[in-house]
Every structure is written in C-alpha cells, then in structure tokens.
Protein backbone atom coordinates (compact mmCIF):
# COMPACT_ATOMS: atom_id res chain seq x y z
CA UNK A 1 1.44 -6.20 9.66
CA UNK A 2 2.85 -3.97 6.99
CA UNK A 3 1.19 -1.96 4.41
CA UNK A 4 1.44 -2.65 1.00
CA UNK A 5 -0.48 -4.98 1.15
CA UNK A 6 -3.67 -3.86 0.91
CA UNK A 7 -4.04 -4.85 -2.58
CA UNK A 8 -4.88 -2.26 -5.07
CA UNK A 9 -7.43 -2.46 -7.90
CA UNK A 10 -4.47 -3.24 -9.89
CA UNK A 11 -0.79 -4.37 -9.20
CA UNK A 12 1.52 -4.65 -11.44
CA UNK A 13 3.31 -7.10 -9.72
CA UNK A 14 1.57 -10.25 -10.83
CA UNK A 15 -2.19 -11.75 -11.35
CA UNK A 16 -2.82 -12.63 -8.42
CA UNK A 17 -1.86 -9.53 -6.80
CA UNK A 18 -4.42 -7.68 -9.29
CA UNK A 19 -7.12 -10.29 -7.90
CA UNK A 20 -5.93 -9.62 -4.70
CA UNK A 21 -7.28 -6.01 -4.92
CA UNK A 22 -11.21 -7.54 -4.63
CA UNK A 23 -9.87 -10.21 -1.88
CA UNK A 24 -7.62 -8.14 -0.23
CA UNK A 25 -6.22 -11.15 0.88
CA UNK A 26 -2.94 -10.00 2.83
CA UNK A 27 -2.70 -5.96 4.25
CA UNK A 28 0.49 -4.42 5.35
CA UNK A 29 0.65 -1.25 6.24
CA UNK A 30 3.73 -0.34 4.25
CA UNK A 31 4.70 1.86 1.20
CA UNK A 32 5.33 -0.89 -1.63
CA UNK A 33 8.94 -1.95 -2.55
CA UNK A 34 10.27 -1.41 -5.96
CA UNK A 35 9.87 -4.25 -7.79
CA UNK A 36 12.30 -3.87 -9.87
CA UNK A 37 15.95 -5.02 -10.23
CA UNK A 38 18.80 -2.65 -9.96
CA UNK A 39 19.19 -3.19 -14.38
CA UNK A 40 15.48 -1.72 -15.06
CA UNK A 41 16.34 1.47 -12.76
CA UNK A 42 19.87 1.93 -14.67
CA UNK A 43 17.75 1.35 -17.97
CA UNK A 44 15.43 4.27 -16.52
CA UNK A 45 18.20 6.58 -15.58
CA UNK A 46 19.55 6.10 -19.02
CA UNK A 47 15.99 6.73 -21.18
CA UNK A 48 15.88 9.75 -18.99
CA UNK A 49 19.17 10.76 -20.42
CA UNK A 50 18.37 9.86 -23.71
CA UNK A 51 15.26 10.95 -24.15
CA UNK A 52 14.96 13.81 -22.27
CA UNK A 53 11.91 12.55 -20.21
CA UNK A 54 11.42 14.55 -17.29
CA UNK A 55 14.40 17.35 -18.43
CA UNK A 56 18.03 17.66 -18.98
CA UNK A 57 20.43 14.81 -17.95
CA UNK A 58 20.75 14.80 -14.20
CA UNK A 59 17.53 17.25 -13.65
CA UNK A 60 15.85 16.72 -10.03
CA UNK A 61 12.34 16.26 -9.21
CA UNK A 62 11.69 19.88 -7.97
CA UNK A 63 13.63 21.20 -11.77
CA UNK A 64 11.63 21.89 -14.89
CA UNK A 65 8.20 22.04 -13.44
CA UNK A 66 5.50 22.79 -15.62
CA UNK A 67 3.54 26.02 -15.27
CA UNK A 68 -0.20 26.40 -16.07
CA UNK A 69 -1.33 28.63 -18.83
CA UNK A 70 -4.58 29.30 -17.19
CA UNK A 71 -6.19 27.26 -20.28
CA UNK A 72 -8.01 24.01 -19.85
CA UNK A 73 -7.30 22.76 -23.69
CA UNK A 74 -5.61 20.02 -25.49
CA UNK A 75 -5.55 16.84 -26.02
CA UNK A 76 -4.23 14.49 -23.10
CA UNK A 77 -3.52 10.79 -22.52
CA UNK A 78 -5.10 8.97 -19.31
CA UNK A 79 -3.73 5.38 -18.50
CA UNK A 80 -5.04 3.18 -16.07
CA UNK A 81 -4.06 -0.03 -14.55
CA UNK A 82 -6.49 -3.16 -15.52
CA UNK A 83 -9.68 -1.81 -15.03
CA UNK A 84 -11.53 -2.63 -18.41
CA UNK A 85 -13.98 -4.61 -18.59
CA UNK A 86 -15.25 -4.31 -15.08
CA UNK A 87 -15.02 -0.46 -14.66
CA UNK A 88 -15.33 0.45 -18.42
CA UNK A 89 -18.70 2.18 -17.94
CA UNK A 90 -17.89 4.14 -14.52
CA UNK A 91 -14.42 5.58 -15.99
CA UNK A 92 -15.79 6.21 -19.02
CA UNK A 93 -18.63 8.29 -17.49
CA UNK A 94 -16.01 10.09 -15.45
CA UNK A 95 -14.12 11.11 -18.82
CA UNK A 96 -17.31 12.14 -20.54
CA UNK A 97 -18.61 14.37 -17.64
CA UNK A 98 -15.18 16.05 -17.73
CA UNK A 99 -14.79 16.86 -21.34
CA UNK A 100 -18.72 18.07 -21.31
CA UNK A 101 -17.36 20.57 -18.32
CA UNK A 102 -13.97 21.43 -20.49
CA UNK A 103 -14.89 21.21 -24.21
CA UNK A 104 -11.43 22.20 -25.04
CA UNK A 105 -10.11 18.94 -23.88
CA UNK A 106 -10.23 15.51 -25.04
CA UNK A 107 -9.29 12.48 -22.84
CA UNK A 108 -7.39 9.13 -25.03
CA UNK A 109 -8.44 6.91 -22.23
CA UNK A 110 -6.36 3.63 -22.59
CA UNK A 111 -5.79 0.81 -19.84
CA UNK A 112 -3.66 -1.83 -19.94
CA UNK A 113 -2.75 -4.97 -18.40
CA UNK A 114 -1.47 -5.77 -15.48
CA UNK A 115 1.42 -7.91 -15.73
CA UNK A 116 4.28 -6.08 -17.09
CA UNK A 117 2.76 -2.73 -16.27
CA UNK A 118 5.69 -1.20 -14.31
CA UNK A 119 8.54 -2.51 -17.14
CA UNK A 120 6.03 -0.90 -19.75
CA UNK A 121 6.54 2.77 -18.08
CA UNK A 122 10.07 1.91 -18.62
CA UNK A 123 9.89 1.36 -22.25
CA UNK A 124 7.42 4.38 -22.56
CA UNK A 125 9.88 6.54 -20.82
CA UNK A 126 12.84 5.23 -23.54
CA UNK A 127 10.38 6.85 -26.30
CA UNK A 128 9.41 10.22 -24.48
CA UNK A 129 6.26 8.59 -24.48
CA UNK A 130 4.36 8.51 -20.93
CA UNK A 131 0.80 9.28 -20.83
CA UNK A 132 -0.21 12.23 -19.40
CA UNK A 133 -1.74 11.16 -16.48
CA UNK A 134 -1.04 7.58 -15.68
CA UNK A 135 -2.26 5.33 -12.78
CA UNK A 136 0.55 4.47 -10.59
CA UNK A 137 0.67 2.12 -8.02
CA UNK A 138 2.87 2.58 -5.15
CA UNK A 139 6.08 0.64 -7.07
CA UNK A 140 5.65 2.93 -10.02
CA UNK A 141 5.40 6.11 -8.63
CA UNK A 142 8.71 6.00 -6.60
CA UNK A 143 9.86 4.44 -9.73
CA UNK A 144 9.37 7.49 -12.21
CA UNK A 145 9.28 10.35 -8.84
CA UNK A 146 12.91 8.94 -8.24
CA UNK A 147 13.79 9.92 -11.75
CA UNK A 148 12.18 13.13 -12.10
CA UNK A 149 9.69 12.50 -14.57
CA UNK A 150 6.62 13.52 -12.63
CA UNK A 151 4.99 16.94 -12.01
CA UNK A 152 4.93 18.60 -8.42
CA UNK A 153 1.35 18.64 -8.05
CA UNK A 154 1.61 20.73 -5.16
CA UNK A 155 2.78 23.49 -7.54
CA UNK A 156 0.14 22.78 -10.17
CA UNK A 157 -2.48 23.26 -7.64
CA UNK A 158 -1.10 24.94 -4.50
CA UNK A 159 -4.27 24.79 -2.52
CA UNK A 160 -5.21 21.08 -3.54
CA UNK A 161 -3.74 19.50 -0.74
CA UNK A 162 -6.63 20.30 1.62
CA UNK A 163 -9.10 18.25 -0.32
CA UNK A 164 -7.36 15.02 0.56
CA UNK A 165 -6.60 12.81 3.81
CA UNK A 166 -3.59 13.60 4.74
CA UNK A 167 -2.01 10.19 5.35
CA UNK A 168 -2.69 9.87 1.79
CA UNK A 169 -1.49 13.56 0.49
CA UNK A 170 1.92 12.73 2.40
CA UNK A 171 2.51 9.19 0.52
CA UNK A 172 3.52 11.52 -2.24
CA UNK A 173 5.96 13.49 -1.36
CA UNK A 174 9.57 12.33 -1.99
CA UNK A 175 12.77 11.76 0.15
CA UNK A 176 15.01 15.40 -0.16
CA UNK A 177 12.32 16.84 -2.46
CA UNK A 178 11.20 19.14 0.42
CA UNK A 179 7.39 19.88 0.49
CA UNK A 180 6.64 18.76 -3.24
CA UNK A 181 3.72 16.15 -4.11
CA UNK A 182 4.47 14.55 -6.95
CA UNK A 183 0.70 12.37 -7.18
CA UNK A 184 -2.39 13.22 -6.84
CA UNK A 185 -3.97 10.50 -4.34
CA UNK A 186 -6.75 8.20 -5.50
CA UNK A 187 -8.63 5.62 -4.10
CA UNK A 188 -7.03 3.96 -0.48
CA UNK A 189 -7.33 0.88 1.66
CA UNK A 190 -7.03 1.31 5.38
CA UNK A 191 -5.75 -1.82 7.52
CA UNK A 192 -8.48 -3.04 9.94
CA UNK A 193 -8.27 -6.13 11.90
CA UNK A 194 -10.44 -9.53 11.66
CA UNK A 195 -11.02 -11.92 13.93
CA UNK A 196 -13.12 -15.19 14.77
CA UNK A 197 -14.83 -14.47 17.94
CA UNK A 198 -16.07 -18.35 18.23
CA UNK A 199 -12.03 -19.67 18.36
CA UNK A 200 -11.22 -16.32 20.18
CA UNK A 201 -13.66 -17.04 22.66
CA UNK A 202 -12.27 -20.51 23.34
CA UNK A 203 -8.61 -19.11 24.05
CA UNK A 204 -10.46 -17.42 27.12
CA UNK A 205 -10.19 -14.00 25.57
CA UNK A 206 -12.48 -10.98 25.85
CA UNK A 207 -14.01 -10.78 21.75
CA UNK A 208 -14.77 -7.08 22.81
CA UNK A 209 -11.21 -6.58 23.91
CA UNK A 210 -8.61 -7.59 20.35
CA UNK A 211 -5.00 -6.86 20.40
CA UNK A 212 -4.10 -2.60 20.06
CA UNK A 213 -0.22 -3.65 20.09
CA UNK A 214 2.30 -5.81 18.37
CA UNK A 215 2.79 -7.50 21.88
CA UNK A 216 -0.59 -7.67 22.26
CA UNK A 217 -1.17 -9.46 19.46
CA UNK A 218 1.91 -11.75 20.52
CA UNK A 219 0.25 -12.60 23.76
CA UNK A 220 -2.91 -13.22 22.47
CA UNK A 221 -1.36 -15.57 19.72
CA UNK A 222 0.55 -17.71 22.39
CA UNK A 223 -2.42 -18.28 23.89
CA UNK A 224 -4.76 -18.95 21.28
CA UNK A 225 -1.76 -21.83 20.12
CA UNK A 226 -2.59 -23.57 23.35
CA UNK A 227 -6.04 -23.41 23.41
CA UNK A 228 -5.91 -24.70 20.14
CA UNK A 229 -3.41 -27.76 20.37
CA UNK A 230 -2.83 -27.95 16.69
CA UNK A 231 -6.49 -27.89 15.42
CA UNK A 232 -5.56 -24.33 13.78
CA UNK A 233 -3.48 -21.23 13.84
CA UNK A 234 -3.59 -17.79 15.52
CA UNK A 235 -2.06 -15.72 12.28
CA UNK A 236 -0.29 -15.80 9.25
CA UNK A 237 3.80 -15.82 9.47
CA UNK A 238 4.17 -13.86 6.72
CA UNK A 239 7.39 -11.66 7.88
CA UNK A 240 8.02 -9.96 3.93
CA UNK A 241 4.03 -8.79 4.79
CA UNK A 242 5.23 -7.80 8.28
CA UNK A 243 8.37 -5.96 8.33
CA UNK A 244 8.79 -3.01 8.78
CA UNK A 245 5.83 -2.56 10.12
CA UNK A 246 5.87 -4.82 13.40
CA UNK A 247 8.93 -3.30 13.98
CA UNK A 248 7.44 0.64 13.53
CA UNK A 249 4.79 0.02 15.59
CA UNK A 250 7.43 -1.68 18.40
CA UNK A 251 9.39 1.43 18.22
CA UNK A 252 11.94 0.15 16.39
CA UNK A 253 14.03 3.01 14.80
CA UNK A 254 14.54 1.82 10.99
CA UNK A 255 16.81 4.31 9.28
CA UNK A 256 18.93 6.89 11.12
CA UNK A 257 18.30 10.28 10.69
CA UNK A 258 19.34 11.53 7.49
CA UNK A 259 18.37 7.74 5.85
CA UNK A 260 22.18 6.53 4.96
CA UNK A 261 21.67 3.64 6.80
CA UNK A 262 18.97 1.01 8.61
CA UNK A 263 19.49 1.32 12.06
CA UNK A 264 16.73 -1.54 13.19
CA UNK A 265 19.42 -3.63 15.18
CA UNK A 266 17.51 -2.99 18.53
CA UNK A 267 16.57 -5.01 21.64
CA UNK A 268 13.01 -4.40 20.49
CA UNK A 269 13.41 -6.11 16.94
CA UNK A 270 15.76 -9.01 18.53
CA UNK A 271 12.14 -9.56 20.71
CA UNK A 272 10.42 -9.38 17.69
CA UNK A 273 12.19 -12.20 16.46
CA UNK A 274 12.31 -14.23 19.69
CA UNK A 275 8.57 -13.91 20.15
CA UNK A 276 8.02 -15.38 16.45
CA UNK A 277 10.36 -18.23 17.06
CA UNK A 278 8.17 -19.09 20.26
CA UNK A 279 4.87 -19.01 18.76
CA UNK A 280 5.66 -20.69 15.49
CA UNK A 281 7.26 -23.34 17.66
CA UNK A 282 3.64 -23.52 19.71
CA UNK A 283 2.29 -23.38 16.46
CA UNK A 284 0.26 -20.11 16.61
CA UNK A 285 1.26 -19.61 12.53
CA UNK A 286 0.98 -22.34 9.64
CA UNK A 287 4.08 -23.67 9.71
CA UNK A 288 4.76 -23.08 5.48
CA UNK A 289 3.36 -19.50 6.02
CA UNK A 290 6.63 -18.59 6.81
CA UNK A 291 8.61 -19.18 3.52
CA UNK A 292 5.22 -18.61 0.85
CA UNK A 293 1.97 -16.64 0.79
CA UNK A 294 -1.19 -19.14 1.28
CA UNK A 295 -4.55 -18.44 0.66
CA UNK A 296 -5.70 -16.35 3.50
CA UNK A 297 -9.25 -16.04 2.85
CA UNK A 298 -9.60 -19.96 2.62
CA UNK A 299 -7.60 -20.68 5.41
CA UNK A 300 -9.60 -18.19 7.47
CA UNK A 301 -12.87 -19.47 6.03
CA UNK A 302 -11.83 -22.56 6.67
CA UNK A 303 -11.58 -21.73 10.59
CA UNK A 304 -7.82 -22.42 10.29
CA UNK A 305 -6.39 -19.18 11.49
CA UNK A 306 -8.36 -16.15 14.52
CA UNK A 307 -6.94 -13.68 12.73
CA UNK A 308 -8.21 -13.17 8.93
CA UNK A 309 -7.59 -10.39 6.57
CA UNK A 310 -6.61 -7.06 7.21
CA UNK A 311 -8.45 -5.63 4.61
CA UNK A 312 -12.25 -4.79 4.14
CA UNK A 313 -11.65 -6.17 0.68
CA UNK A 314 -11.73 -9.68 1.28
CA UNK A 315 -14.67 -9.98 3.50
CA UNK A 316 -16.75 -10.24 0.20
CA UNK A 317 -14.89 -13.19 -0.49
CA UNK A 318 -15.42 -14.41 2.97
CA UNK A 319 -19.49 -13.71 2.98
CA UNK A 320 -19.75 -15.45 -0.27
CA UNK A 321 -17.88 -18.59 0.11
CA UNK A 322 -17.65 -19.21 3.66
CA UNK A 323 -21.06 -17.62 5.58
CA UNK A 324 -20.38 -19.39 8.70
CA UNK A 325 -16.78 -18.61 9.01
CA UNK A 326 -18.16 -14.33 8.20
CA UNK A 327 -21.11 -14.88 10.62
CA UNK A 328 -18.11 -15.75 13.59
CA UNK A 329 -16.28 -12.72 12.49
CA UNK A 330 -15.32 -9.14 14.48
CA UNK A 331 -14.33 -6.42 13.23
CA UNK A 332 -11.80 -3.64 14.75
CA UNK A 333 -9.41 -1.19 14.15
CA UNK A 334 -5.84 -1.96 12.86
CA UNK A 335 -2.62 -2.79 15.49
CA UNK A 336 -1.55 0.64 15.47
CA UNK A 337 1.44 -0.36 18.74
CA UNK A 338 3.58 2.98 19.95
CA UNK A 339 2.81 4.83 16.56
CA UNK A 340 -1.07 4.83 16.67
CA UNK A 341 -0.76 5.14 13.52
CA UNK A 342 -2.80 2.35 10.45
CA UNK A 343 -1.50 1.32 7.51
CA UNK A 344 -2.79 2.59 4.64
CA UNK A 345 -2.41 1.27 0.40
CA UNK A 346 -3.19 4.46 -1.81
CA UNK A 347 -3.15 4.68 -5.66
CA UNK A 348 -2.45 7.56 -7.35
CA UNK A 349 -2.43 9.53 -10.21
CA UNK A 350 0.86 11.11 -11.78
CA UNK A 351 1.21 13.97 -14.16
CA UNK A 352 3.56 13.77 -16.56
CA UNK A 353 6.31 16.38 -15.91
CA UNK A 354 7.11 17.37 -19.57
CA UNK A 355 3.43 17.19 -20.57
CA UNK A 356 2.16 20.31 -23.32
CA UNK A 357 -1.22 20.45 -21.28
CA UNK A 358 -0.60 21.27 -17.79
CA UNK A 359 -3.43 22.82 -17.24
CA UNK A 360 -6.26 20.09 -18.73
CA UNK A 361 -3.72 17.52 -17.05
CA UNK A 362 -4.06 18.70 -13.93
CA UNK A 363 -7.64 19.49 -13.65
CA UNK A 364 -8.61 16.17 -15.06
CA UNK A 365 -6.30 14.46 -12.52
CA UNK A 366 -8.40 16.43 -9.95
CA UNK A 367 -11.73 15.26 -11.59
CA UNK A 368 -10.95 11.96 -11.00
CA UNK A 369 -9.80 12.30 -8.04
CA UNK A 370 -12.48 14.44 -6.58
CA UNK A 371 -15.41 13.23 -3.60
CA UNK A 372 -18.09 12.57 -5.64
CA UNK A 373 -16.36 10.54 -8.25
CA UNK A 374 -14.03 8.99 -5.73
CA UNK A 375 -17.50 8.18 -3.56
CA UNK A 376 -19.39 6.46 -6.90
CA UNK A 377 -16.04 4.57 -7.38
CA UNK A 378 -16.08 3.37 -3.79
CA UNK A 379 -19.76 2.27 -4.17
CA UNK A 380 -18.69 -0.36 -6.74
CA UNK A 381 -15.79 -1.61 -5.32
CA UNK A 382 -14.21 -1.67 -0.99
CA UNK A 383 -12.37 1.45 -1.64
CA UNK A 384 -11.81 4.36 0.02
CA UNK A 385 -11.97 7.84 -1.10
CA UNK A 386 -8.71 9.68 -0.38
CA UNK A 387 -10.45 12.60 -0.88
CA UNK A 388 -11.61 14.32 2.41
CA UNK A 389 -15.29 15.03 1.32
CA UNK A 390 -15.66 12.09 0.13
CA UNK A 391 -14.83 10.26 3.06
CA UNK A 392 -16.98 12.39 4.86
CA UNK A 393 -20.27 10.78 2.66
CA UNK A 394 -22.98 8.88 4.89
CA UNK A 395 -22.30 5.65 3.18
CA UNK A 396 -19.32 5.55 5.08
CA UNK A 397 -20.44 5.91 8.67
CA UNK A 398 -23.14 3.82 8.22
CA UNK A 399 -22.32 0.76 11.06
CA UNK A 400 -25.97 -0.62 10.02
CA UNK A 401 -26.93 -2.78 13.04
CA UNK A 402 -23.18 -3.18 14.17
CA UNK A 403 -23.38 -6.31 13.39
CA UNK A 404 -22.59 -6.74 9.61
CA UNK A 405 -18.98 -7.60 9.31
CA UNK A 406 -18.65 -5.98 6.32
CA UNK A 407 -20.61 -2.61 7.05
CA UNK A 408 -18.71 -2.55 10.21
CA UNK A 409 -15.26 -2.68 8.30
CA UNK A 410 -15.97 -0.05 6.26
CA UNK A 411 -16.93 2.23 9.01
CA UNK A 412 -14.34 1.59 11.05
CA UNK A 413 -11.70 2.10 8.13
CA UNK A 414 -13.35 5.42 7.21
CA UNK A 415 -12.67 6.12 10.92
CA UNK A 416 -9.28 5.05 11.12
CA UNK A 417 -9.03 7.02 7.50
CA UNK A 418 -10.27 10.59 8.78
CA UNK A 419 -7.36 10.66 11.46
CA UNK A 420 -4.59 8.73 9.48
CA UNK A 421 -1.44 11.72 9.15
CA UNK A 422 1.47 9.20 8.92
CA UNK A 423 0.96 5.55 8.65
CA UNK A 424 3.33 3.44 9.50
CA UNK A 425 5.59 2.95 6.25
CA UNK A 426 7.93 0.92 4.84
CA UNK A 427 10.52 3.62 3.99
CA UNK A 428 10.81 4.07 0.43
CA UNK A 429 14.26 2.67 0.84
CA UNK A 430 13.15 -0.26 1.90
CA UNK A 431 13.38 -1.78 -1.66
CA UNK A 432 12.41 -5.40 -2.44
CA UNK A 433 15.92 -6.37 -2.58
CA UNK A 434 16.33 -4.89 1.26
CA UNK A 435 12.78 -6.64 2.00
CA UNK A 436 14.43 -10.14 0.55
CA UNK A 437 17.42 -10.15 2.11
CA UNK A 438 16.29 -9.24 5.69
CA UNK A 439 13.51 -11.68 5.29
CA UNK A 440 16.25 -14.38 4.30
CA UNK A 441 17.52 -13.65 8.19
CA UNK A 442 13.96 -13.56 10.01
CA UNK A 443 13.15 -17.02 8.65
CA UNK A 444 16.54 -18.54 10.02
CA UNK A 445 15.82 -16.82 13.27
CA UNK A 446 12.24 -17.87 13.69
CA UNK A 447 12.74 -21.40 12.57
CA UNK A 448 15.97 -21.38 14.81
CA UNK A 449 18.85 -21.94 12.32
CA UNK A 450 20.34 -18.84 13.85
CA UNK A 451 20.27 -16.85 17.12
CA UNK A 452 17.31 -13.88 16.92
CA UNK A 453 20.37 -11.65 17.67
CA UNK A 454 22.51 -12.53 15.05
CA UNK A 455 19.39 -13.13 12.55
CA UNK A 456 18.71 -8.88 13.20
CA UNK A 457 22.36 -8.68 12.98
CA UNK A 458 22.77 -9.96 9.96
CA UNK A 459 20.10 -8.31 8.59
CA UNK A 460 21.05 -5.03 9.26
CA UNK A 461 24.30 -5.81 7.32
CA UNK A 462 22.94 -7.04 4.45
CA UNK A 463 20.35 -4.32 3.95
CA UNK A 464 23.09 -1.43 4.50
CA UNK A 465 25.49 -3.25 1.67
CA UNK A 466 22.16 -2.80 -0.90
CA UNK A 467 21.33 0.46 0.57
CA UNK A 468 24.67 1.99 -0.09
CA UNK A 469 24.73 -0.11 -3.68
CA UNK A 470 21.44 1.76 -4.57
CA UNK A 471 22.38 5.48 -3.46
CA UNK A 472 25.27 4.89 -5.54
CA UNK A 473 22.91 4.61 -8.55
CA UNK A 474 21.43 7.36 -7.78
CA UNK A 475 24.13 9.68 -7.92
C-alpha cells in the first residue's frame, strides 16, 4: 500500500476524500501527489513573480527567511482546512488559550471549504495574500515549499525539531533545500493492517501470523482466492493507492541518485506486476477495483474482501455499521517489506515566509501543534499526535483487553509511530501526472493487454518524459 492515503481531516482534493478522513477508507503510505496540472503551477510561479510572495523573482526556499524580533505581538491570520462546524469549539479553545498566554497577539481564525482549497492558495498567492499560518495538506505544502513561499521553520525555532516524531519532522523538508523544514507537523495517521480472522482462518492461515512483506501478502492473497472460489476477495487492486509503495518496500530503487530520473524498471517491479496479474486472474481483488476506488469499508463489512482498511480511521465506520464484520477483525502492524519502514499521512502547518509577525506566527504554529493540544485533538477524532510527548500520553498505549479492534489499532499505530524515521514515500516527484500515467501501464499489465515487462517498461518512459517536462518548469 502507499501512503497518502490515510485520509486527512481535510483534503482538498474532493468530498469524499474530506469524508474519507473519519473513514479512512483507503491508506497508502505515500507523500501525496500534486494535484494540480502543470497550468496552476506556471500560474503560481508567475503570482510569485508578480506579487512578490515569498521574495524577489526567482528567490529559493532557503532566501529571504524571516528573523524573529524576540516579540510575540501582532495580529496574524490562521486558516484551516474544513473543520467548522465539527471542531469549532476545540480550535477555538486552542486560539483563546493562546492569546490569554500572548496578549499581544490576536488570532483571525478562518476555515474554509474543502473543495477548491489548493486552487484558492493559488489565487491568495496572486494577491500577496496567504494567511499566516495556513493548514496544508500534503498537495499544498509541496505546492507553495516548491515556490518558496514558506518559512524554514527549522530556523524560526532551531531546537523545535526534537518535540516531534521524526518520520513526521522529515516530511517537511524539501528536495535540494538541505536541512530546512518548511512545516511544522500536525496531526498524523500511521498505516496498520486489518484483517478478517473468520475468512483468514478458512484459507488455512495462522490469524496470529498476517503478512510482514509485499510477498507475503502476495502469497497469502493467492491462497485466500482459492479458498474462497469467488465468494469474495483477498484485497483491494487499487495500484494508484499502491505504487510506489509496493515497490519501496520490494526494494525497488525509484529515482536514481540525484532524482533526474525514475529508475523502477527492475526484476523486482516486473514481479510486482506478474504477481498482480496472477491473483486478479484467481480473483484475490474485485475485479473493477482495478480501474476505480470502491467503497472499502462496505465491501469489507460486507465480508467481501480479508484485508480491510489500513487506517484506524475507518474502524468507527466498521463498529457502527457492520458489528459482526468488526467483531471478526485483527489488528497488526503495517507491511513494512525490506524498508521496515510504515506509511505515514501528516498535516501540517506552514508559516508564511513574508509574514510581519514571525515571532507570534511561529509560536502559535507551535501552540497548536504542541502534546497537549495535539493529545485533546486526538481524543475527538483517530489522530495521531506528531508531537513526541504527545504520543507518549497513556491513552495511546492503552491495548484495553487486546481485544477491541479499535483500541488495539490505535496502540499499535502509536507503536509503529514512536519508531517511524522514514516511511516509505512516494517521492515528491512522483506527481499525479507520473502516478496516472504509470498506473495507465500497471492496469494493461495486470489485466494482460501487455507483457508485465513491457507494462514497467513503458512506464518508466512515460514518467521520465513528465519528469523532465516538470524540472523544466522549475527552472
């Protein structure tokens, strides 16, 4: 699986992805493609010229960082993603605590829809006007980090980064920007894995022994197909949720060194391939799975699929409307393969690089971010502090019983949290262009309309043609 995937409170992408967030309905462990098309990043690069947002024409990242004054004073803008009316009273209680601690500062808090949100920091940036510390999402931070308009955090608070996990301090640091973190991490979702022990059971496989590796999983699958005989499925197909990560965990190499150009045309990712096109033959995945996103939870609740959500999220969803499919269900940790390493979706807040309040921007970015606000938010929703304290609360640990699938998730993703470094990510030039296009390939592979070896093949080629389209952009 592949990380993006673990839905975040709010995506920008599209409604149901913002649902998703509470459902959690497909994980993968993978940092999120842009979203956008190659005319909103030109119309980026151009505000930024225009406007000045984030410095001179042509400034990098690491140029024209703010300094702090050593004042906490002014008045700053906060924007969050779609969180009113549900979390109206929680944020709002974070705000108020913080401007009783600073009087000097007062917090505009204003939220804002979903849909649209990413093409909105677009048109903000055209009028030099981006909040001072905005919610991003994993599409809008490389968005506006690409373009220099966000603060190095790591400057702004040089001893910060040992309050966080650091699989999620690391998802903001950006390609040749050297040690600079350019987000301050906020609430995460670990991958776990889900199973139904009853239709496990019946493959002949141990339920206290789940897959640890991608072939693993494979194996498992095949067999769980024949036990099965058509009656349901072992997994989802699902290879946009899927790749990179599959192939990370396999070993598979995906850019060469310096990141000019995918590299993933290996033996390994020709298996990959081969192994998909046998078990969705068998049947081990829904057959339509393959070319769009189904319901997961209702398949799984339905006792359709083995494997069910990677994400704590959606076990809410699972207890409520399906109790008999939640009381058949295991919990364990993620496929981690040759990496042991999970996937992990992070939020994030951004300070705005060109902001007149460094100081009350920063601080207040730290406030929310901090372990016991991060632990209350976590209380009211299946988050995950990515602050280190926080994941170090009780609540946490707490396996109950051991029985409880959904006290058993979330102690078992704090786990996999509190030794995350790396996950495994989708590089962040892994766009959703280069996502698309090698996706085109896997599905003619796996539903046999071309050899595996020329599906990878042909992948490769058409990923390195938008890869070399989009550093030209960027120059």
């Amino acid at each position: 699986m592949t990380r993006r995937h673990l839905a975040p409170v709010c995506s920008a992408s599209n409604k149901r992805k913002t649902r998703d967030f509470y459902n959690a309905s497909n994980v993968r462990p993978v940092r999120t493609r842009l979203v956008f098309a190659t005319a909103l990043a030109a119309a980026l690069m151009s505000a930024t010229a225009a406007c000045g947002v984030g410095g001179a024409e042509g400034t990098s990242a690491a140029e024209g960082q703010p300094k702090r004054t050593g004042k906490v004073a002014g008045e700053i803008t906060f924007r969050t993603l779609q969180l009113k009316p549900t979390f109206t009273a929680y944020v709002q209680g974070v705000i108020d605590a913080f401007e009783k601690k600073y009087p000097d500062v007062k917090v505009a808090w204003e939220d804002v829809p979903g849909d649209g949100y990413n093409e909105k920091l677009v048109a903000d940036a055209q009028a030099g006007g981006l909040p001072d510390v905005v919610n991003l999402n994993t599409d809008s931070f490389q968005l506006l980090g690409d373009r220099g308009m966000l603060a190095d955090v790591a400057r702004l608070d040089p001893k910060i980064a040992q309050e966080y996990v650091p699989g999620a301090w690391d998802q903001y640091k950006l390609p040749g920007k050297g040690d600079g973190v350019y987000a301050y991490p906020w609430y995460v979702t670990p991958e776990i894995l889900t199973y139904n022990k009853e239709l496990f059971a019946k493959a002949g496989l141990d339920v206290d022994k789940p897959p640890a590796t991608v072939e693993q999983f494979f194996d498992q699958a095949e067999r769980i197909a024949k036990a099965a005989d058509g009656r349901y499925s072992a997994f989802m197909a699902d290879p946009k949720g899927r790749l990179p990560g599959d192939w990370q965990k396999m070993g598979v190499p995906i850019l060469n060194e310096d990141k000019s150009a995918f590299v993933f045309d290996t033996p390994k990712a020709v298996e990959w391939v081969q192994r998909m096109k046998k078990l969705y033959a068998m049947g081990a995945m829904p057959k339509e799975s393959l070319t769009k996103a189904d319901d997961l939870a209702q398949l799984y609740g339905a006792g359709k699929l083995v494997f069910g959500p990677g994400s704590p999220g959606i076990l809410k969803d699972v207890k409520r409307n399906s109790p008999s499919a939640y009381a058949n269900t295991r919990v364990a940790p993620a496929v981690t393969g040759t990496l042991k390493h999970i996937g992990i979706y992070t939020q994030s807040l951004g300070v705005r690089k060109d902001t007149e309040h460094p100081d009350a921007a920063a601080e207040f970015a730290k406030w929310v971010t901090n372990g016991p606000n991060q632990v209350a938010f976590s209380k009211q929703v299946t988050i995950y502090p990515s602050n280190a304290k926080g994941l170090a609360d009780p609540y946490f640990a707490d396996r109950g019983d051991g029985k409880d699938p959904e006290t058993m998730a979330r102690a078992i993703g704090a786990e996999e949290l509190k030794a995350a470094q790396l996950d495994a990510n989708t590089p962040v030039e892994w766009t959703t262009q280069v996502g698309d296009a090698v996706v085109r390939e896997m599905q003619k592979g796996i539903k046999g309309e071309e050899e595996p070896a020329a599906a990878v093949k042909n992948a490769q080629e058409a990923a390195n043609k938008i890869l070399e389209q989009q550093q030209k952009q960027k120059r």
